[in-house]
Protein backbone atom coordinates (compact mmCIF):
# COMPACT_ATOMS: atom_id res chain seq x y z
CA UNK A 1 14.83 33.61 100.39
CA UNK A 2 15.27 35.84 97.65
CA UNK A 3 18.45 34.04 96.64
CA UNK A 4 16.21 30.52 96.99
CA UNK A 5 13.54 32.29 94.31
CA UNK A 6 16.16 33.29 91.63
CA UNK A 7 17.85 29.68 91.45
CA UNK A 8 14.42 28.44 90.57
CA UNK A 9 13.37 31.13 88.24
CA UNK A 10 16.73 30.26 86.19
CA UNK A 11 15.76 26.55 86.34
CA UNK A 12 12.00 26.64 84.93
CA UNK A 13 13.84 29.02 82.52
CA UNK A 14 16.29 26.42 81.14
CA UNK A 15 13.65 23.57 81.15
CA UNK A 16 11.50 26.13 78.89
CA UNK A 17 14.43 26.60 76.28
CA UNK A 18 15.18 22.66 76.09
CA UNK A 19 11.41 22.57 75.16
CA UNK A 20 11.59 24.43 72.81
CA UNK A 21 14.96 22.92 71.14
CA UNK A 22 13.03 19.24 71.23
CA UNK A 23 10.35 20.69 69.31
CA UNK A 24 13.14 22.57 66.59
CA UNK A 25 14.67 18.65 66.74
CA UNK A 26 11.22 17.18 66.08
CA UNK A 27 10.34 19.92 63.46
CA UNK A 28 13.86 19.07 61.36
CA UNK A 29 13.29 14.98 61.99
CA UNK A 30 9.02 15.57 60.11
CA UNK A 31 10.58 17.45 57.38
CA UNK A 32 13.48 14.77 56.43
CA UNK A 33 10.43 12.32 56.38
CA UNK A 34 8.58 13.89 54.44
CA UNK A 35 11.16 14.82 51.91
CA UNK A 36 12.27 10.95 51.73
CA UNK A 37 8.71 9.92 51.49
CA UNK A 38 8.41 12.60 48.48
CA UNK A 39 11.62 11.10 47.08
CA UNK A 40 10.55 7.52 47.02
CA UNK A 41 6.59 8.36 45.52
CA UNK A 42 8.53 10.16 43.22
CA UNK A 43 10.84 7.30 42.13
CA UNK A 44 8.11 5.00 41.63
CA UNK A 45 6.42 6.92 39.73
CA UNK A 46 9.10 7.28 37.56
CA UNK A 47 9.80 3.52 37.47
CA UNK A 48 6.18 3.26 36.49
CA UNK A 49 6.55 5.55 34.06
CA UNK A 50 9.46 3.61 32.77
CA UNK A 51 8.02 0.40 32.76
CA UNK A 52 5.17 1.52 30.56
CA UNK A 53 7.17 3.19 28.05
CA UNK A 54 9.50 -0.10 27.71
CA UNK A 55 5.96 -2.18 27.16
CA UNK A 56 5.24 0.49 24.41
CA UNK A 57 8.18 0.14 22.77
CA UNK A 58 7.93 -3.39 23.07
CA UNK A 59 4.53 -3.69 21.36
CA UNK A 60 5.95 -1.32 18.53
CA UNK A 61 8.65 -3.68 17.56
CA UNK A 62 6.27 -6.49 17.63
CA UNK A 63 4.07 -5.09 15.19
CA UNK A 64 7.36 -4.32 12.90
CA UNK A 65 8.38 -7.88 13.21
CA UNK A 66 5.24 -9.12 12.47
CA UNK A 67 4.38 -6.78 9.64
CA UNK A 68 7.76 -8.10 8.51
CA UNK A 69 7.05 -11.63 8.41
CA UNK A 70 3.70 -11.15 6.77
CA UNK A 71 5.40 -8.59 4.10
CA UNK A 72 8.15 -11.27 3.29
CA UNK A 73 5.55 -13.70 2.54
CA UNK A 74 3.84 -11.49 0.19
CA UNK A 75 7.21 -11.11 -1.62
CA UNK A 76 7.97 -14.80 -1.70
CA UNK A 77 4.43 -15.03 -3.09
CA UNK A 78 4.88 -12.47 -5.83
CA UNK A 79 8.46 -14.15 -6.47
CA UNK A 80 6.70 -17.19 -7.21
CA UNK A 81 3.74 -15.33 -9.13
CA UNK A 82 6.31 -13.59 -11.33
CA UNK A 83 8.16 -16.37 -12.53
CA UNK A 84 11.15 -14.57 -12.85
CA UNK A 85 10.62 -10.96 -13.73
CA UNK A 86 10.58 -9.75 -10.25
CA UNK A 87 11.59 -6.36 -11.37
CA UNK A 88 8.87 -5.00 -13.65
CA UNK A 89 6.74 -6.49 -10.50
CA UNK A 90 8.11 -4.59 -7.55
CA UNK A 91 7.80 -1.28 -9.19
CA UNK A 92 4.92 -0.59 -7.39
CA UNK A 93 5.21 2.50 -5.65
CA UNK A 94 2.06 2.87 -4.31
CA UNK A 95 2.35 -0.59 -2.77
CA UNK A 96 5.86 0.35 -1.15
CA UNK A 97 7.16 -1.49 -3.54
CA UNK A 98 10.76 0.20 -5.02
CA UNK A 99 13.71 -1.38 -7.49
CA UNK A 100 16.99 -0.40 -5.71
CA UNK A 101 18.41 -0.09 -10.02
CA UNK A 102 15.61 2.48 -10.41
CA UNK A 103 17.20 4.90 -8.22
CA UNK A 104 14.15 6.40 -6.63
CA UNK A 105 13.67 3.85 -2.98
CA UNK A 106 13.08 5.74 -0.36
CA UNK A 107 16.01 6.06 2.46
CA UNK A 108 14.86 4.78 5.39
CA UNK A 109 16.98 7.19 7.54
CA UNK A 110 15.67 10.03 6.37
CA UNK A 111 12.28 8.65 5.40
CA UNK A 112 9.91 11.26 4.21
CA UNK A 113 6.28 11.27 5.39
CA UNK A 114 5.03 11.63 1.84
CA UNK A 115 6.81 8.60 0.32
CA UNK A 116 4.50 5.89 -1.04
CA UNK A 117 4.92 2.79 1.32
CA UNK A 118 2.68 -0.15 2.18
CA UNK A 119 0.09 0.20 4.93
CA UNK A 120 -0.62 -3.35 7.10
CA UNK A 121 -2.57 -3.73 10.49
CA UNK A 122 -1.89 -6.30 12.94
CA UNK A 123 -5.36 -6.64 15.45
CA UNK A 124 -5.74 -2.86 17.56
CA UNK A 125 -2.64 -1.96 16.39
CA UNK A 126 -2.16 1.26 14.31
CA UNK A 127 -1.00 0.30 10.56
CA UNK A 128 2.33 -0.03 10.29
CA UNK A 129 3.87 1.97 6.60
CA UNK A 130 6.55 0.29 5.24
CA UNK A 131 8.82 -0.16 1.85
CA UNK A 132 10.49 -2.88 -0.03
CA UNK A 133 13.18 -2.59 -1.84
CA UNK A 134 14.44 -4.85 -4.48
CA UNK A 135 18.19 -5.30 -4.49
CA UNK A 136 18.42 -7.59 -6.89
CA UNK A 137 20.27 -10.76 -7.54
CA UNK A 138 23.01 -11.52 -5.38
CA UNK A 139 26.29 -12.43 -6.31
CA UNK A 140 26.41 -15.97 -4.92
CA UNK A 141 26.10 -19.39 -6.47
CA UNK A 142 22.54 -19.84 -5.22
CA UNK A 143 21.32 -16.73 -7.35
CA UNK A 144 19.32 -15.20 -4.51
CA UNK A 145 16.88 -12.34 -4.29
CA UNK A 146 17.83 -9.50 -2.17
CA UNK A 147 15.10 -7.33 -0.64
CA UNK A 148 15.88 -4.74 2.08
CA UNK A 149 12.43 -4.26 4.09
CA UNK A 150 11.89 -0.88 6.21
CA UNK A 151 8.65 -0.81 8.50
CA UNK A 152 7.84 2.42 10.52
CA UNK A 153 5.43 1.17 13.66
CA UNK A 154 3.26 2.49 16.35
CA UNK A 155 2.31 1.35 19.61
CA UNK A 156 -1.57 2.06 21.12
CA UNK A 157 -0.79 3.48 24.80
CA UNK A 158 2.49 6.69 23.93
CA UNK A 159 2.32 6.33 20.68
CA UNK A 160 5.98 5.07 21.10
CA UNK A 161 7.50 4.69 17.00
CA UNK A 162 9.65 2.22 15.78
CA UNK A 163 12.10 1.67 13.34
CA UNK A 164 12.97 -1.90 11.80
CA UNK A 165 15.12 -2.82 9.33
CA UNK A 166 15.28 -6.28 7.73
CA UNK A 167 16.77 -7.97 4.84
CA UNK A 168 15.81 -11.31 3.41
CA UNK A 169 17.08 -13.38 0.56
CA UNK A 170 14.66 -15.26 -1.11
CA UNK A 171 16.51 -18.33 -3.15
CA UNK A 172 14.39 -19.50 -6.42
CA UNK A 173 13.64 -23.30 -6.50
C-alpha cells in the first residue's frame, strides 16, 4: 500500500506544476495583448496627430495663396494707377512694398521679424505679413513687370507657418 500512496502523491504533484505552467503561458499570452493593443492606440494616435498637422499646414498655404492673389491684384491696380512710374510707387516700406534697384528688400530666407511687410487677413485666419518686391522690367519684347512676392502665413489649430514664394509678371496694355 505504501508503494500504491507514493505513485499518487507524485501524480497530484505533476498535475499541480502543469497548473501552474498554464497560468505562466496565460500570464505571457495577456501581456503580448496588451502590449499590441498599446502599440496600435498608440499608432492612431499618431496618425491622428498626423492628419491634423497636414490639415494645418494645408490651411497655411491656403491663406498664402490667397493673400497672394489678392496682393497681385493690388499691384496690377497700382500698375495701372501709376501710369508708368511703378518705381517711385512701390517704395513703400511700410506697405511691404521694396524696389529690388534700391538694394534694401528684405530676403525672404532669412526674413527678419522686424522688416516692414504688408499685413492681410483672410476670414479667422491670422494675418498673413508679406513683401513685394519690384524687379523691374524684364528683358523680353513684351516689356513686363517683374515682382517677386514673399508671404509668411499661419494656420488657427498648431499654429503651423508657411512660407510662399511667388513671382508674377504683369505686362502693360
Amino acid at each position: 500500500m505504501s508503494r500504491l500512496h507514493a505513485s499518487h502523491t507524485a501524480r497530484v504533484a505533476g498535475a499541480a506544476c502543469q497548473r501552474g505552467a498554464a497560468l505562466l503561458v496565460v500570464m505571457i499570452f495577456l501581456v503580448v495583448a496588451a502590449l499590441l493593443g498599446t502599440a496600435t492606440t498608440l499608432g492612431s494616435v499618431g496618425g491622428s496627430r498626423d492628419a491634423s498637422l497636414w490639415s494645418d499646414r494645408q490651411r497655411a498655404v491656403f491663406l498664402a495663396d490667397t493673400v497672394a492673389a489678392q496682393v497681385e491684384s493690388d499691384i496690377r491696380t497700382l500698375a495701372q494707377e501709376t501710369s508708368g512710374d511703378l518705381a517711385a510707387a512701390m517704395r513703400v516700406p511700410t506697405q511691404g512694398y521694396y524696389v529690388r534697384a534700391d538694394g534694401n528688400a528684405p530676403d525672404w530666407m532669412s526674413w527678419p521679424a522686424d522688416s516692414a511687410t504688408g499685413s492681410r487677413a483672410v476670414g479667422n485666419f491670422p494675418a498673413a505679413r508679406y513683401f513685394v518686391v519690384y524687379e523691374g522690367a524684364s528683358p523680353g519684347a513684351a516689356g513686363g513687370l517683374l515682382f517677386t512676392l514673399a508671404i509668411r502665413s499661419r494656420a488657427q489649430v498648431n499654429g503651423t507657418a508657411a512660407v510662399v514664394l511667388h513671382s508674377f509678371e504683369l505686362i502693360p496694355n
